[in-house]
Protein backbone atom coordinates (compact mmCIF):
# COMPACT_ATOMS: atom_id res chain seq x y z
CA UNK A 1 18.28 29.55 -39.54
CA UNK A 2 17.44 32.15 -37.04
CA UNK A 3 18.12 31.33 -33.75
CA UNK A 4 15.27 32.44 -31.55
CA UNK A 5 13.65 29.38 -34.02
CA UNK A 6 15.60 26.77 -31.66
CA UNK A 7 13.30 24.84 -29.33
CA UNK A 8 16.05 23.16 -27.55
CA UNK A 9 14.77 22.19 -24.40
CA UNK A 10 15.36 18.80 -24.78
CA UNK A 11 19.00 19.40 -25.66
CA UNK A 12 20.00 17.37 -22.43
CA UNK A 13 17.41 14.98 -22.79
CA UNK A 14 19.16 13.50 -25.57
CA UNK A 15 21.11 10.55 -23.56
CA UNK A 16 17.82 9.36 -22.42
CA UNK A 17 15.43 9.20 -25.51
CA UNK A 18 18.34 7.46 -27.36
CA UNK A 19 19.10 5.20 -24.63
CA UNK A 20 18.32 1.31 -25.49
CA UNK A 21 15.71 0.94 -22.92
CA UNK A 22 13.36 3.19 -24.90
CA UNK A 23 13.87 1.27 -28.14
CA UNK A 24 10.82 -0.81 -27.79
CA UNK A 25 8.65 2.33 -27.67
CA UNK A 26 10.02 3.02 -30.83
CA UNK A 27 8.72 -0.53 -32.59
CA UNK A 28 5.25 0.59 -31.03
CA UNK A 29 5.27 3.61 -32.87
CA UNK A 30 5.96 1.87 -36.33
CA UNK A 31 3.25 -0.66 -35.67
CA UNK A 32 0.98 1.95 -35.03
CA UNK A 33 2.61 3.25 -38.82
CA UNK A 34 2.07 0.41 -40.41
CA UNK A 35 -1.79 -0.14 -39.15
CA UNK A 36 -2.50 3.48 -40.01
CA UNK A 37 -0.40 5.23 -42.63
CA UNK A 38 2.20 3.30 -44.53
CA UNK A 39 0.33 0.76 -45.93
CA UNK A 40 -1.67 3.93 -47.89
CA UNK A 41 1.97 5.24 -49.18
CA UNK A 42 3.64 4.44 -52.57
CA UNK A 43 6.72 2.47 -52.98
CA UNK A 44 9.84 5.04 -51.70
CA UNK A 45 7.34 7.87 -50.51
CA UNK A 46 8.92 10.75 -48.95
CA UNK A 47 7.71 11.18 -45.48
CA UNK A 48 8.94 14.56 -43.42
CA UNK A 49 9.25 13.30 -39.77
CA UNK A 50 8.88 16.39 -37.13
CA UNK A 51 9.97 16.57 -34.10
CA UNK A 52 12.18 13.30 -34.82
CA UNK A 53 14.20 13.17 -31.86
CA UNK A 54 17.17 10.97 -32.43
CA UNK A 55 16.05 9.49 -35.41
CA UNK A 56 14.80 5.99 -33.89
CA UNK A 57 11.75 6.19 -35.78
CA UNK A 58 13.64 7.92 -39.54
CA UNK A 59 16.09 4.25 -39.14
CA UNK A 60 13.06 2.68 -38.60
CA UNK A 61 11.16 4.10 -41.88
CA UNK A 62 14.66 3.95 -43.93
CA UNK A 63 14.96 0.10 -43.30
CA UNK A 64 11.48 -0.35 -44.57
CA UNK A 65 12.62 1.69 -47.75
CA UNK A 66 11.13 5.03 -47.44
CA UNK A 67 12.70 8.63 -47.92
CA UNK A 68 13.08 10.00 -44.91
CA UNK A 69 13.79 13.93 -43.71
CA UNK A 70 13.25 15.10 -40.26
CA UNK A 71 13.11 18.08 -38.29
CA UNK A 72 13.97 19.02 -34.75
CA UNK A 73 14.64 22.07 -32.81
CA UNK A 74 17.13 20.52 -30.96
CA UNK A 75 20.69 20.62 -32.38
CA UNK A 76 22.14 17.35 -29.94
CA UNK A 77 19.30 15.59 -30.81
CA UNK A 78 20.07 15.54 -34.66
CA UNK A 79 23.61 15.27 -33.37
CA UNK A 80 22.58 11.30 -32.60
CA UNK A 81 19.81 11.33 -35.11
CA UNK A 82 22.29 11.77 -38.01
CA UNK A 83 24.17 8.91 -36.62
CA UNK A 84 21.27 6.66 -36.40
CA UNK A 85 19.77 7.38 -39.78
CA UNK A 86 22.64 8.40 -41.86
CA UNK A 87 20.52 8.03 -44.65
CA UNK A 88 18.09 10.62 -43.86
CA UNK A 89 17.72 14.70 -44.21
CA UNK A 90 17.79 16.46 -41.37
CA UNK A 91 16.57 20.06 -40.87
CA UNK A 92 17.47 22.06 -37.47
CA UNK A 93 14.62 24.24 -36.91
CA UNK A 94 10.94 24.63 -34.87
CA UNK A 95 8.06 22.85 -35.92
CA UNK A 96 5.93 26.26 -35.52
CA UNK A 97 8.25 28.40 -38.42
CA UNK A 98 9.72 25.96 -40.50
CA UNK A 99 9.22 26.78 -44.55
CA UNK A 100 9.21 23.94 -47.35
CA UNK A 101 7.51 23.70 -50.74
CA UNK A 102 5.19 20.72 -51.55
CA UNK A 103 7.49 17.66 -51.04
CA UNK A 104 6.01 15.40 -48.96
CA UNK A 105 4.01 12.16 -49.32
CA UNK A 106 3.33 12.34 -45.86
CA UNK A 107 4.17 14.42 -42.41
CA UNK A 108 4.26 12.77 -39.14
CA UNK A 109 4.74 13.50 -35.81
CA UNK A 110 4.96 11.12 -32.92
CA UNK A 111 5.45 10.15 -28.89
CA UNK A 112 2.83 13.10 -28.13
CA UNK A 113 5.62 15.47 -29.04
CA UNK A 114 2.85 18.20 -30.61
CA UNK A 115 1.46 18.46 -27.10
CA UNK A 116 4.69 20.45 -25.92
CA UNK A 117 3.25 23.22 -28.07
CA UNK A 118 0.91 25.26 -25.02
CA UNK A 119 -1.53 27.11 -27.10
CA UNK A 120 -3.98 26.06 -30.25
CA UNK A 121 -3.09 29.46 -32.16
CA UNK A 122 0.71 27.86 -32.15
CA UNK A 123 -0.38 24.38 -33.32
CA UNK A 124 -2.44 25.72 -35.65
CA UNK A 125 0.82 27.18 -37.71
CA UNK A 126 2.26 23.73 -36.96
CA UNK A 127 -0.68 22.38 -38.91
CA UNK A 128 -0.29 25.15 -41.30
CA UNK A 129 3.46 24.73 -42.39
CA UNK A 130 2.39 20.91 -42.29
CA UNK A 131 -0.08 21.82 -44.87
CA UNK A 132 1.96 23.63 -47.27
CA UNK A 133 4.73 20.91 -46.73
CA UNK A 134 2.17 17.51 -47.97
CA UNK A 135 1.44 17.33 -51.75
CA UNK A 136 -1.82 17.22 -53.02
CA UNK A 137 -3.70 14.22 -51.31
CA UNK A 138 -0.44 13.58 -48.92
CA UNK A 139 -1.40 12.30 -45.54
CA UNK A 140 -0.56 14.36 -41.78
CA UNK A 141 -0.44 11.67 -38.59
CA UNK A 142 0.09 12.58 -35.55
CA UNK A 143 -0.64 11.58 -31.56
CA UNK A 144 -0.93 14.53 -28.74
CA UNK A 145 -2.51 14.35 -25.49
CA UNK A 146 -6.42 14.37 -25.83
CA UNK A 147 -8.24 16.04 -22.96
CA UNK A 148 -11.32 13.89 -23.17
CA UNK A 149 -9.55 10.66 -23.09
CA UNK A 150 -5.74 10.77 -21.60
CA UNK A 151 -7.32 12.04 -17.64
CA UNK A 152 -5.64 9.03 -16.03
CA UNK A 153 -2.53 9.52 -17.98
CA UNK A 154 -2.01 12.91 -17.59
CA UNK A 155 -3.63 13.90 -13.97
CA UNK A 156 -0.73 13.67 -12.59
CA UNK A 157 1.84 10.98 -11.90
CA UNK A 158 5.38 9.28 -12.18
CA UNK A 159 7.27 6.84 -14.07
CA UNK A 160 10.41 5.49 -13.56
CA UNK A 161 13.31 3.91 -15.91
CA UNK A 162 16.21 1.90 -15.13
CA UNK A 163 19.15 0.20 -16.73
CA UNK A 164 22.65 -0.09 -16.15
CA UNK A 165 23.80 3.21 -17.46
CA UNK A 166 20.68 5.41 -16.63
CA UNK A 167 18.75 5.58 -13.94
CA UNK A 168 15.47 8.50 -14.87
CA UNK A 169 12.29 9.22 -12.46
CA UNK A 170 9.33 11.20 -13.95
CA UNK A 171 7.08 13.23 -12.13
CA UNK A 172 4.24 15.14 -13.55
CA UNK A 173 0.70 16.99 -13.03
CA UNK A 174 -1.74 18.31 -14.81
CA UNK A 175 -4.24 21.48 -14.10
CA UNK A 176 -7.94 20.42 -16.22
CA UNK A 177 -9.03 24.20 -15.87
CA UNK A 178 -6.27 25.98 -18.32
CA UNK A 179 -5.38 21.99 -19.44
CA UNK A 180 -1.63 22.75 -18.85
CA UNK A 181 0.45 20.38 -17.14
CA UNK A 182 3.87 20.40 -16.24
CA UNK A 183 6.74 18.05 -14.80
CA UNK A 184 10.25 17.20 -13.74
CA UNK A 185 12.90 14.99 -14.39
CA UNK A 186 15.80 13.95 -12.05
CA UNK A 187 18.30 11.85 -14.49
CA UNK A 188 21.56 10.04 -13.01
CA UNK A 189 23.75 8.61 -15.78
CA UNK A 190 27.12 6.29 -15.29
CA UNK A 191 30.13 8.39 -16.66
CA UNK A 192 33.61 7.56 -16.16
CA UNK A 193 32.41 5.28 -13.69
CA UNK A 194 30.36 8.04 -11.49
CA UNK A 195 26.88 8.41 -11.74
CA UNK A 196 26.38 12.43 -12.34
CA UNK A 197 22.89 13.96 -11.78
CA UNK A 198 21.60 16.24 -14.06
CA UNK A 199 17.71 17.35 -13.57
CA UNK A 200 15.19 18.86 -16.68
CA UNK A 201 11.60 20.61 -16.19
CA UNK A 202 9.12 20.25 -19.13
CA UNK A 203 5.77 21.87 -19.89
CA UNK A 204 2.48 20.19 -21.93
CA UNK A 205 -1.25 20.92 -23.33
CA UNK A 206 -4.06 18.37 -23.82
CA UNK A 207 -6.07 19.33 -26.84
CA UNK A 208 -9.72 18.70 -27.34
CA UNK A 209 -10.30 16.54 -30.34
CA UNK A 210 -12.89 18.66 -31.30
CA UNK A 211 -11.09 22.36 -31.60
CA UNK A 212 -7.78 19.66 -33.31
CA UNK A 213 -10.60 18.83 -36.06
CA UNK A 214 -11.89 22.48 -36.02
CA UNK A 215 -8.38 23.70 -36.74
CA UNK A 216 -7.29 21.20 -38.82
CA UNK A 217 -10.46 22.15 -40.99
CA UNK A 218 -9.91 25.66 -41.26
CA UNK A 219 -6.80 25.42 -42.94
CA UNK A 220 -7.70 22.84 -45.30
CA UNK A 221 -7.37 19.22 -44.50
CA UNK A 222 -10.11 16.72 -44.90
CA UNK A 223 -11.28 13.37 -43.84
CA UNK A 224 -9.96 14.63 -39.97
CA UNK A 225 -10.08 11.14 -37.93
CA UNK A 226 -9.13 9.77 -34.49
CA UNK A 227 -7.60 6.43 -34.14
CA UNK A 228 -6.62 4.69 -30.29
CA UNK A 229 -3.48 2.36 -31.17
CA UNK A 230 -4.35 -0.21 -28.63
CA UNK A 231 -7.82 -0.98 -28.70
CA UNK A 232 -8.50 0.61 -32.41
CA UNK A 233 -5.73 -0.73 -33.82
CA UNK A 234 -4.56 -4.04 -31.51
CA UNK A 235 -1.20 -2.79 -30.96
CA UNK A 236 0.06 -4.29 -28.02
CA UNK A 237 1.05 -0.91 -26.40
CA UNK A 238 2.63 -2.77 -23.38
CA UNK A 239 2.08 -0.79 -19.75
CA UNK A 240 1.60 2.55 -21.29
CA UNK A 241 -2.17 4.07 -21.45
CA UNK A 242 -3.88 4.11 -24.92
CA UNK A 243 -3.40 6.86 -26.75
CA UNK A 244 -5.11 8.47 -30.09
CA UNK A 245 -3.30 9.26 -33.29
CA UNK A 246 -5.09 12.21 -35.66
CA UNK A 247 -4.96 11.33 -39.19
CA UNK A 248 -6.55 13.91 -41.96
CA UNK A 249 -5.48 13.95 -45.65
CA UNK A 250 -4.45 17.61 -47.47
């Protein structure tokens, strides 16, 4: 794979979206699976997971029987996400150039991770490869941050996380005229018995639902819908603000 294909910002990030204090996120995300996608799937479907991350969600999807490959940019992350979900593909490469055939059941893509591309024209070869990727009929879910609905999410805030190893505060904020937003992370982590500091800076675009449908349109999928996972779907979605998932068929 060609290098300058590598999104690996979140290279040493990995510590913290594998730690155990984000695993109940992770059951969140399958409920929110279940409810909308894999109860329309046949027995063993094949389902291409992008942006995966450290696998929590391919284990997840393996246990429940389902073929799982997934695809990150970032070469530590499928460092823990082949440990995790040994029984999973895993492809190192970007979202935004990969190249399959038709293989896929379904394509998804979760924990907003689409909304770290910054412009529509390089989601919309996201949605593209995505496209060529699904067989005929296969299903494409994914969640994002939604301009019209996520404003007291993402206008600007901070989170915090803490456990007996890590120790992570969030800051973000978020610019409504060119709908960019970014934020920083300062992450101490127990090593050897010393708690070393290690900060990360991240960048993210809300979408409008309406140019996500136009787009998603233009290259070919149907039956575009939006779907909010707590009050849509009565996931119990804990503290965090509801969020919409896009479904649309090929």
């Amino acid at each position: 794979m060609n290098s300058t294909n590598r999104y690996s910002d979140y290279d040493n990030r990995t510590d913290v979206y594998d730690e155990e204090l984000s695993l109940d996120s992770y059951e969140v995300v399958v409920d929110q699976l279940d409810k909308l996608l894999l109860q329309n799937l046949p027995e063993r479907a094949h389902i291409f997971d992008i942006c995966c991350g450290t696998g929590q969600v391919a284990q997840r999807l393996l246990k429940k029987g389902y073929r799982v490959t997934g695809l990150d940019g970032s070469d530590k992350m499928l460092h823990y996400a082949r440990k995790n979900a040994s029984g999973a593909e895993f492809i190192l490469d970007d979202a935004r150039y990969f190249k399959l055939p038709s293989t896929f059941d379904a394509v998804i893509s979760t924990n907003r991770s689409l909304s770290h591309v910054m412009n529509l024209a390089e989601l919309k070869k996201v949605f593209y490869n995505v496209y060529i990727a699904l067989l005929k009929n296969g299903i494409f879910l994914f969640d994002l941050y939604i301009e019209e609905d996520d404003k007291s999410m993402i206008s600007g805030g901070s989170s915090s996380q803490i456990s007996e190893k890590i120790v992570t505060i969030d800051s973000w904020n978020y610019n409504s005229k060119n709908k960019l937003g970014k934020g920083s992370v300062v992450n101490f982590q127990l090593i050897s018995k010393n708690w070393q500091r290690s900060d990360w800076n991240y960048s993210f675009r809300a979408y409008l639902y309406t140019e996500i449908q136009q787009t998603l349109e233009e290259i070919g999928f149907t039956q575009v819908s939006i779907c909010y996972v707590g009050r849509d779907l009565g996931v119990d979605i804990g503290k965090e603000s509801d969020w919409g998932c896009v479904i649309c068929r090929k």
